[in-house]
Protein backbone atom coordinates (compact mmCIF):
# COMPACT_ATOMS: atom_id res chain seq x y z
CA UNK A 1 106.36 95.15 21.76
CA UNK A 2 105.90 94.26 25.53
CA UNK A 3 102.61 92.64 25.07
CA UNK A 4 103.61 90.25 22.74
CA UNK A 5 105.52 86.86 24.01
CA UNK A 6 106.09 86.02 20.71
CA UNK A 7 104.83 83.96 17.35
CA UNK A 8 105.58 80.41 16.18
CA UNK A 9 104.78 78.69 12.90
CA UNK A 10 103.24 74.88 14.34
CA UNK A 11 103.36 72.78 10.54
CA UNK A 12 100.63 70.02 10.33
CA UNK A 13 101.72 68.07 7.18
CA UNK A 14 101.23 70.79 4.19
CA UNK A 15 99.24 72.86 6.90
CA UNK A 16 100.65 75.46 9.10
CA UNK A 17 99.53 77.87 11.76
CA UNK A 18 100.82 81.08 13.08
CA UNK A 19 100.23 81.17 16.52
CA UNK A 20 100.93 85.02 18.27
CA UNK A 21 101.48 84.70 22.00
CA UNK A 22 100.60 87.53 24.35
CA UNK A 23 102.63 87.91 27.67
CA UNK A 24 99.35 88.45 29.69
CA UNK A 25 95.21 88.06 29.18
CA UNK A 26 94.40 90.50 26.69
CA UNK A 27 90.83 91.95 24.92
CA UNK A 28 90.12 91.25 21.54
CA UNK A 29 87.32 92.53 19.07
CA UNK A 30 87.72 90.07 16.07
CA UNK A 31 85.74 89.00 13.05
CA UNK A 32 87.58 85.71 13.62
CA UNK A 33 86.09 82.22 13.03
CA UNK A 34 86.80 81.19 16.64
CA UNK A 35 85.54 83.60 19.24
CA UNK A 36 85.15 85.97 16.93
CA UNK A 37 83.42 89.47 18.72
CA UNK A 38 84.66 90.03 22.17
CA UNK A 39 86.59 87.65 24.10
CA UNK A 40 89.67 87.94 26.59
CA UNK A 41 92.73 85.57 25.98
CA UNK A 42 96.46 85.27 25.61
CA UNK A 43 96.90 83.14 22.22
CA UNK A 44 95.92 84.60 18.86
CA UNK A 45 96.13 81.85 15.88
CA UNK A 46 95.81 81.91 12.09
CA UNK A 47 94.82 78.74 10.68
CA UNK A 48 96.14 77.48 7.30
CA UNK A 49 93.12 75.62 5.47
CA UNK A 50 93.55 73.99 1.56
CA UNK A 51 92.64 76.38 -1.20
CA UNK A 52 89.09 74.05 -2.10
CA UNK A 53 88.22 74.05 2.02
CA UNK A 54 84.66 73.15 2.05
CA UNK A 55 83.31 72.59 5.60
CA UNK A 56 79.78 72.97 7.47
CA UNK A 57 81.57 73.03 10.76
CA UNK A 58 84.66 75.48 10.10
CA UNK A 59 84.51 76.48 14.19
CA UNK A 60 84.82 72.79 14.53
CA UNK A 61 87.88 72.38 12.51
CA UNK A 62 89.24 75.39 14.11
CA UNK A 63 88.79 73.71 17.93
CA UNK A 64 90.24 70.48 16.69
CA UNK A 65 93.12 72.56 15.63
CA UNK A 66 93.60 74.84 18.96
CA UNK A 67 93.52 71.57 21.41
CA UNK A 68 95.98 70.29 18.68
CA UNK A 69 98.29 73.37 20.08
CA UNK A 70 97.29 73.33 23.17
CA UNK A 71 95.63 76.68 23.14
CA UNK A 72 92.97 77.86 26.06
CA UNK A 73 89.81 77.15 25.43
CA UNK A 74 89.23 81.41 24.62
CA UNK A 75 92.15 81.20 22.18
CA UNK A 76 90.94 83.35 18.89
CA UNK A 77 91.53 81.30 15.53
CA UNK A 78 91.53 82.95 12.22
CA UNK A 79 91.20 81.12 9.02
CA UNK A 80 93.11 81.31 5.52
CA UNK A 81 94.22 79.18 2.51
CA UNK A 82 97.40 80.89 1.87
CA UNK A 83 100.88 79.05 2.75
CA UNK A 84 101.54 80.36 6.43
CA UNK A 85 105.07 79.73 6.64
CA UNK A 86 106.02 81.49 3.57
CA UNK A 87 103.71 84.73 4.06
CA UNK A 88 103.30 85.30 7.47
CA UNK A 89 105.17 88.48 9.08
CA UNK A 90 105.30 90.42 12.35
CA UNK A 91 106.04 94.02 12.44
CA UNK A 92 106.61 97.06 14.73
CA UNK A 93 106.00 100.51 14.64
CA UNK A 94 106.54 103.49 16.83
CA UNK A 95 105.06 107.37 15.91
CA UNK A 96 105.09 109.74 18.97
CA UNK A 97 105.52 106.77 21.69
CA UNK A 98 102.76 104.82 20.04
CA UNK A 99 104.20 101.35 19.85
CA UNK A 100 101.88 99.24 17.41
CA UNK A 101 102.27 95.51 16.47
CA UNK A 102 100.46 93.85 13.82
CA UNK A 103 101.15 90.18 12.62
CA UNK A 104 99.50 90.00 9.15
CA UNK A 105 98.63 86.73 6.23
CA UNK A 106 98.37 88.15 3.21
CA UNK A 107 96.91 86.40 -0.51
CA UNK A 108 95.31 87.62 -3.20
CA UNK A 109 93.54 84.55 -5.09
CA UNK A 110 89.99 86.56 -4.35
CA UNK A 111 90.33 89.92 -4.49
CA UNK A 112 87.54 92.23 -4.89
CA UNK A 113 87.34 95.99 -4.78
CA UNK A 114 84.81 96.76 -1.80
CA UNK A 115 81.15 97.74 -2.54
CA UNK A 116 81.37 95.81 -6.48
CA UNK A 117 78.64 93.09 -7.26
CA UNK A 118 80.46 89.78 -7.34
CA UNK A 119 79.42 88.65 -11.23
CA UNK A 120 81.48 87.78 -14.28
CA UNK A 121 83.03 84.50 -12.02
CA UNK A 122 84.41 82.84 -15.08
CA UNK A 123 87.24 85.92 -15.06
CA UNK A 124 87.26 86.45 -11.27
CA UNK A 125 88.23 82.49 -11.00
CA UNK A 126 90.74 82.69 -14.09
CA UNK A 127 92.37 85.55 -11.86
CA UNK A 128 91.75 83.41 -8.82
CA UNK A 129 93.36 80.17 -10.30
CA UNK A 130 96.35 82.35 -11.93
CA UNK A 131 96.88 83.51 -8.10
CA UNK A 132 96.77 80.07 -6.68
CA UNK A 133 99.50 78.72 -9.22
CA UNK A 134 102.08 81.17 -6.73
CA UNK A 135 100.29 81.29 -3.31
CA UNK A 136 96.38 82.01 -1.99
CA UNK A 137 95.05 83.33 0.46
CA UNK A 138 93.14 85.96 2.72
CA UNK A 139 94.35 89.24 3.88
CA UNK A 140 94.24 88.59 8.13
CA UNK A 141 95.36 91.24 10.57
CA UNK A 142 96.23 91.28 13.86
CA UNK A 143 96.98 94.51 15.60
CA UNK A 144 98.29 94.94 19.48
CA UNK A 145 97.65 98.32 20.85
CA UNK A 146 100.25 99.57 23.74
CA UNK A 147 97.55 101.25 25.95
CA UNK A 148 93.29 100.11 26.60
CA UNK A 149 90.61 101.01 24.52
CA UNK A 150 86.71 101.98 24.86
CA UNK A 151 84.75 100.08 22.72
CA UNK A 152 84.38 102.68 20.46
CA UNK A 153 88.15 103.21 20.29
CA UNK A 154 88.42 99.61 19.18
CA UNK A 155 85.84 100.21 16.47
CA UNK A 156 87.65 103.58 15.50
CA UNK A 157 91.07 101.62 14.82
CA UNK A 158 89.79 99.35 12.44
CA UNK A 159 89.76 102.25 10.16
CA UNK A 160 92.81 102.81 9.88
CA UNK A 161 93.88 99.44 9.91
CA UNK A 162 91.95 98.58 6.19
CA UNK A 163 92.59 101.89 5.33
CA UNK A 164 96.55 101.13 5.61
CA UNK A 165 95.30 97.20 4.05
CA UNK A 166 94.05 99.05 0.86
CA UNK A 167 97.27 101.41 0.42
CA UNK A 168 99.58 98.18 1.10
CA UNK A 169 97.82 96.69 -2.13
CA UNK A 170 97.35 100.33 -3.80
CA UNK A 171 101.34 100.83 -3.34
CA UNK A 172 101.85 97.82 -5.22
CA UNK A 173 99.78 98.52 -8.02
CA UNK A 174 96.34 96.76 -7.54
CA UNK A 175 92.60 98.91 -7.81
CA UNK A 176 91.03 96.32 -5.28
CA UNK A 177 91.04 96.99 -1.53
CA UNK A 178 90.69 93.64 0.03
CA UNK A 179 89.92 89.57 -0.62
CA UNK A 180 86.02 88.47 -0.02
CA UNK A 181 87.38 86.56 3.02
CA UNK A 182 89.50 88.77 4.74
CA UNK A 183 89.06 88.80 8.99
CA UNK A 184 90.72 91.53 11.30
CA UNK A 185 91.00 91.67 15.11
CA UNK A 186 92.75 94.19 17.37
CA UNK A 187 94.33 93.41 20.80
CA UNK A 188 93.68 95.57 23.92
CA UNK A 189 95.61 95.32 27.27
CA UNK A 190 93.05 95.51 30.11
CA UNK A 191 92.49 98.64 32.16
CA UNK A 192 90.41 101.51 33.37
CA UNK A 193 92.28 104.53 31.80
CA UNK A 194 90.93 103.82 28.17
CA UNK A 195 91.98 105.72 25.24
CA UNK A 196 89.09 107.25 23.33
CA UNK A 197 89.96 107.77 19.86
CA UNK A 198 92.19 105.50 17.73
CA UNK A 199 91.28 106.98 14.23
CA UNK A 200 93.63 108.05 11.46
CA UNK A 201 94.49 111.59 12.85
CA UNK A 202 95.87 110.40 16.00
CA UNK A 203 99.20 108.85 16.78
CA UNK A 204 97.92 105.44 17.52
CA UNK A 205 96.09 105.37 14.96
CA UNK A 206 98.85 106.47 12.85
CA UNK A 207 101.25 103.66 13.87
CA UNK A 208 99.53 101.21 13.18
CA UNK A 209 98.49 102.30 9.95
CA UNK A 210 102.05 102.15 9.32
CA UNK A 211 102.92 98.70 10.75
CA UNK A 212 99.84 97.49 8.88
CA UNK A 213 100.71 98.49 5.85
CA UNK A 214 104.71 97.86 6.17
CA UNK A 215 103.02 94.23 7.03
CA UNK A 216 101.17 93.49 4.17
CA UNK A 217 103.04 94.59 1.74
CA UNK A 218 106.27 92.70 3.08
CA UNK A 219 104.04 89.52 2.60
CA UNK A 220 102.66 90.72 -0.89
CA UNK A 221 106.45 91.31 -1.89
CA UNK A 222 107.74 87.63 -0.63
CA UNK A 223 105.11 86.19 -2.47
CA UNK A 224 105.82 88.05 -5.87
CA UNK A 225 101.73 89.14 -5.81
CA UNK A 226 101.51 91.75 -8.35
CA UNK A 227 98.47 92.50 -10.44
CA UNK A 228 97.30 90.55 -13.45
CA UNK A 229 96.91 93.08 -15.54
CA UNK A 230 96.45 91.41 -19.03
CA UNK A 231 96.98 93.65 -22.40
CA UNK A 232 95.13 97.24 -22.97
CA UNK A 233 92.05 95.25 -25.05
CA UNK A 234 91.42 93.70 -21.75
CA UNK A 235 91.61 97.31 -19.96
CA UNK A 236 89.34 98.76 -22.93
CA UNK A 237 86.98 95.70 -22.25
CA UNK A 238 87.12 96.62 -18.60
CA UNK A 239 85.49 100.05 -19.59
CA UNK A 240 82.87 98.72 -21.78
CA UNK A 241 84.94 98.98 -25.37
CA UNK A 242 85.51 95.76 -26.78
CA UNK A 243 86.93 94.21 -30.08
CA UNK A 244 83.90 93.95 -32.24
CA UNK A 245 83.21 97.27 -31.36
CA UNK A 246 86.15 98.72 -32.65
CA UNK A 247 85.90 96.62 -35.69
CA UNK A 248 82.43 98.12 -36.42
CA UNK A 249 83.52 101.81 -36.29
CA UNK A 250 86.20 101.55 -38.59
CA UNK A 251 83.75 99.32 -40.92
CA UNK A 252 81.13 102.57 -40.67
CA UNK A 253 83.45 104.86 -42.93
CA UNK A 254 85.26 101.59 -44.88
CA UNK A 255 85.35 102.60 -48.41
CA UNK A 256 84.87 99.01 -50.01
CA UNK A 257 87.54 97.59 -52.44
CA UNK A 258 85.93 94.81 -54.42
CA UNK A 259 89.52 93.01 -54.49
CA UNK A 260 89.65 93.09 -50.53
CA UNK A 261 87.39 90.36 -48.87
CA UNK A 262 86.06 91.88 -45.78
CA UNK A 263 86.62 88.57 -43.79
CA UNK A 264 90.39 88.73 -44.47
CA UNK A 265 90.68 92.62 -43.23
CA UNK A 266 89.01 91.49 -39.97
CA UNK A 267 91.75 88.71 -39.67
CA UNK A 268 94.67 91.29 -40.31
CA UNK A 269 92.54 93.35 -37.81
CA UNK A 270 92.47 91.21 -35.09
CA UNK A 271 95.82 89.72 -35.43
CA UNK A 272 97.79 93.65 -35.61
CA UNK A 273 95.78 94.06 -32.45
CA UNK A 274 96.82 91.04 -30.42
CA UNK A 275 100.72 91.83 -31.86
CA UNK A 276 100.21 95.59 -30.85
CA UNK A 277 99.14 93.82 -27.02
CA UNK A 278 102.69 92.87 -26.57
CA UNK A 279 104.09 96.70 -27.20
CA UNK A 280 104.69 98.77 -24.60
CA UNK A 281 104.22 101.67 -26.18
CA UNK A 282 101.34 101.65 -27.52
CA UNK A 283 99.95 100.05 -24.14
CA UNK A 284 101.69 102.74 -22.44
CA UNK A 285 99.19 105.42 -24.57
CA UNK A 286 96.16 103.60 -24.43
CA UNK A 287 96.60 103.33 -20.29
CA UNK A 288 97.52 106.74 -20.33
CA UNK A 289 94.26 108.04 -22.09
CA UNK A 290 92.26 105.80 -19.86
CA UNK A 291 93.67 106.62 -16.84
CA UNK A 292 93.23 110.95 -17.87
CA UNK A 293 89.67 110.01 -18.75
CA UNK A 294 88.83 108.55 -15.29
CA UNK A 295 91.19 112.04 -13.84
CA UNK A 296 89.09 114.15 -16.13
CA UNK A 297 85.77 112.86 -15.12
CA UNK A 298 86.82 113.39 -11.38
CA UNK A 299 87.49 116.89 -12.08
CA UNK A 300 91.21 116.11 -11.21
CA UNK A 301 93.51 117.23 -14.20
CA UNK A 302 95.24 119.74 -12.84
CA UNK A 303 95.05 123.44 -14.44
CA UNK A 304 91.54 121.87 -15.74
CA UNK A 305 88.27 124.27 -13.80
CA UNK A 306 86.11 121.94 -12.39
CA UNK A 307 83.23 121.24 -14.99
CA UNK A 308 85.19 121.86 -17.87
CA UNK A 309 86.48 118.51 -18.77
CA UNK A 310 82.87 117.24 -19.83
CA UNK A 311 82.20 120.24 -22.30
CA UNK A 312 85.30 118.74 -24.52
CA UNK A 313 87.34 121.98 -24.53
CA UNK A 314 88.97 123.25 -27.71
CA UNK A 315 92.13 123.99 -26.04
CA UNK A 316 92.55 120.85 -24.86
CA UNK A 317 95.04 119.23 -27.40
CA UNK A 318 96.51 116.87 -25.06
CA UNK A 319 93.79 114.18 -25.82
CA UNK A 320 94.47 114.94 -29.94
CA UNK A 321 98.16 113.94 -29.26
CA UNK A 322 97.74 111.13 -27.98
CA UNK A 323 95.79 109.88 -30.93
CA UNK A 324 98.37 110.84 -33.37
CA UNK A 325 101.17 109.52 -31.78
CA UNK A 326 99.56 106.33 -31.85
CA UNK A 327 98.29 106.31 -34.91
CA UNK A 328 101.89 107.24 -36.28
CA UNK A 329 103.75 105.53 -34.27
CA UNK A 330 101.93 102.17 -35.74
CA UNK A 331 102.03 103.67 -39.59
CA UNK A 332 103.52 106.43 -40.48
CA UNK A 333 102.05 109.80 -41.87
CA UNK A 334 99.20 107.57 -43.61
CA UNK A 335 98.51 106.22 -40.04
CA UNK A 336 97.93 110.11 -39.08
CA UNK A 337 95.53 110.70 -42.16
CA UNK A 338 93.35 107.55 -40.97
CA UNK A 339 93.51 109.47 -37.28
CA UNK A 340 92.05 112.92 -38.23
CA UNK A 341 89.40 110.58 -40.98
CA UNK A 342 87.92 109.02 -37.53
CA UNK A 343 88.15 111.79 -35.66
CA UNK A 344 86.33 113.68 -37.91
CA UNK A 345 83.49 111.37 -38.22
CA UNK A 346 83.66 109.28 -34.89
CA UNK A 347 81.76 106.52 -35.90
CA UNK A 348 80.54 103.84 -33.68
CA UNK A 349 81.82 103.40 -30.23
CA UNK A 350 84.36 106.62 -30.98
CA UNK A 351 81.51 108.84 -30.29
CA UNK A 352 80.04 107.29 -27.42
CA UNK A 353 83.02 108.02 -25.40
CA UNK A 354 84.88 111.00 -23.91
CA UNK A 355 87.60 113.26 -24.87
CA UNK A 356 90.87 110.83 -24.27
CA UNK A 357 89.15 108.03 -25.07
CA UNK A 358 87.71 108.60 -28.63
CA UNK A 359 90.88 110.64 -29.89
CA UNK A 360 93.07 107.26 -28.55
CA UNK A 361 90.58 104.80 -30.56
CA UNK A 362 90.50 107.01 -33.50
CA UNK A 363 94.08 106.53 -33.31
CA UNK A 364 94.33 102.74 -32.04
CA UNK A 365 91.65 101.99 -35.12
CA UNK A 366 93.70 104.61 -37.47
CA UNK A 367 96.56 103.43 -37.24
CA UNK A 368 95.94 99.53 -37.64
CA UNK A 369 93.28 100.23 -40.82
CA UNK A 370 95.99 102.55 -42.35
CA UNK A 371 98.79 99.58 -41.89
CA UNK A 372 96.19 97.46 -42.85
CA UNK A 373 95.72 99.27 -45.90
CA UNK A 374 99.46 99.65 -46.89
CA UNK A 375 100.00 96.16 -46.52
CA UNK A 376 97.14 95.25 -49.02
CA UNK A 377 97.74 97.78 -51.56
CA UNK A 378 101.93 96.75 -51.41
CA UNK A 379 100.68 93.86 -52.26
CA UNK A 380 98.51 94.92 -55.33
CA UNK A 381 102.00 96.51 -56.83
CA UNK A 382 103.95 93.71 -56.17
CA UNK A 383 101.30 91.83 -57.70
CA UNK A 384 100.94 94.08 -60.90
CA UNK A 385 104.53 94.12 -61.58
């Protein structure tokens, strides 16, 4: 890229900072920590802080640090607590003589999907801490356009550069789009003929989508940053369906056994559950009927007329399936019997929910009560005899 001299990595004991190093004075729009907004310089920097930074002057810091490299005074500093020299990476793209440069950090340890409240921070900082045990960080991005921009133009590439952010981390499997603390600045030579538009449809735009998202997910990859995405009773929590609940429907049609102590069926109920966490297959299902609920309620199963997913249509078998095959798959034909029981009742939280959903608890719940019930009643023959 002919605007860029090139990057370094300066360590400072554990610390390190990428410093990107332009081959003239260039324009910046930045949310950056130092000279953040506009500014004109020829030194970029990313700043590696600890994981717990706590500071009330964090420009401060970020000064002591650019006289430390010997930076001009209108140097732009970012800010991040992931390991620089391990996930720091430069890359290039060209789409119809667009040449596009972005040099990109990239950590997960506090991600958020944009526009959700920030509660439940006991999880969030489990998922956080589980993060930091690899690497942390924030998501910064620095883009260098080959030709000026209008103001507008600077503003209009910034979409495309956290759109191409939020397909890096979609590509590798995660539902948030960014970290609370991510920052973002794009790089303009100076000049009078400015390009106007910089958007997604255009072939600047386009490149550096693309060198964007080739950037983030390189660092994602070199880090080994994949979801956390915990067993399918955390998924079903995720969407409001818990434990207990489940427990309680199959307790609504429970035909009472005065040898069975309902205290030990909730231990055998609980503890087929957490084995069934570690299968596969039956996490495969269950994902699979949550993930056609959320398609269905979009109006996005294909074949499907828009509308007719929420009137429950009788030709729709594929939610039915499901069911069974879980259900038999964890007992048998009995574990099918238990299946068409709930379904035919739905008690509880079975007919709160929609089409995939109940027919996969009736045969999640199924199929553990009917196993559940084998077990005891082998027991009562071997017992008897």
């Amino acid at each position: 890229m002919k605007y860029v001299k090139g990057t370094e990595i300066s360590e400072n004991g554990e610390m390190a900072t990428a410093v990107l190093h332009l081959t003239e004075r260039m324009e910046v729009l930045s949310s950056a920590v130092l000279n953040g907004g506009h500014a004109v310089t020829d030194s970029l920097f990313i700043m590696q802080v600890p994981h717990d930074f706590d500071c009330s002057d964090p420009r401060g810091t970020m000064e002591a640090e650019r006289i430390r490299l010997g930076l001009p005074g209108e140097a732009v500093g970012m800010m991040t607590a992931t390991e620089v020299k391990y996930v720091f990476t430069a890359t290039e793209s060209d789409y119809e003589g667009s040449n596009t440069f972005a040099a990109v950090t990239a950590g997960l340890s506090n991600q958020v999907v944009a526009g959700q409240v920030l509660d439940n921070w006991e999880k969030r900082h489990e998922i956080s801490m589980e993060r930091h045990r690899a690497l942390v960080g924030t998501i910064n991005i620095i883009g260098v356009s080959p030709v000026s921009l209008t103001d507008s133009a600077k503003v209009n590439i910034f979409m495309p550069m956290v759109e191409a952010k939020s397909a890096a981390m979609a590509a590798l499997g995660y539902c948030e789009t960014g970290t609370t603390s991510d920052s973002m600045a794009i790089v303009s030579p100076i000049g009078d003929n400015r390009e106007e538009y910089a958007g997604t449809g255009v072939s600047l735009g386009i490149s550096m989508a693309r060198s964007v998202k080739a950037a983030v997910i390189s660092n994602l990859v070199k880090r080994a940053d994949y979801p956390v995405m915990g067993t399918f009773l955390d998924r079903l929590e995720s969407i409001g369906i818990t434990l207990d609940q489940m427990w309680d429907a199959s307790m609504e049609i429970y035909l009472p056994n005065p040898n069975w102590d309902e205290r030990k069926l909730r231990k055998m109920f609980d503890e087929k559950m957490s084995v069934l966490c570690q299968d596969i297959n039956v996490s495969s299902l269950v994902q699979g009927a949550i993930a056609l609920e959320d398609l269905g309620n979009k109006d996005c199963i294909c074949a499907m007329p828009r509308g007719m997913f929420k009137e429950d249509p009788i030709h729709l078998i594929a939610d039915e399936i499901i069911g069974m095959q879980i259900a038999q798959y964890i007992s048998g034909t009995r574990g099918i019997f238990e299946f068409h029981r709930f379904d035919r009742y739905k008690p509880g939280i079975i007919g709160k929910a929609g089409p995939f959903i109940d027919d996969m608890l009736c045969g999640l719940i199924g199929g553990v009560m009917s196993f559940i019930y084998a077990a005891l009643f082998d027991n009562e023959d071997h017992t008897s005899q």
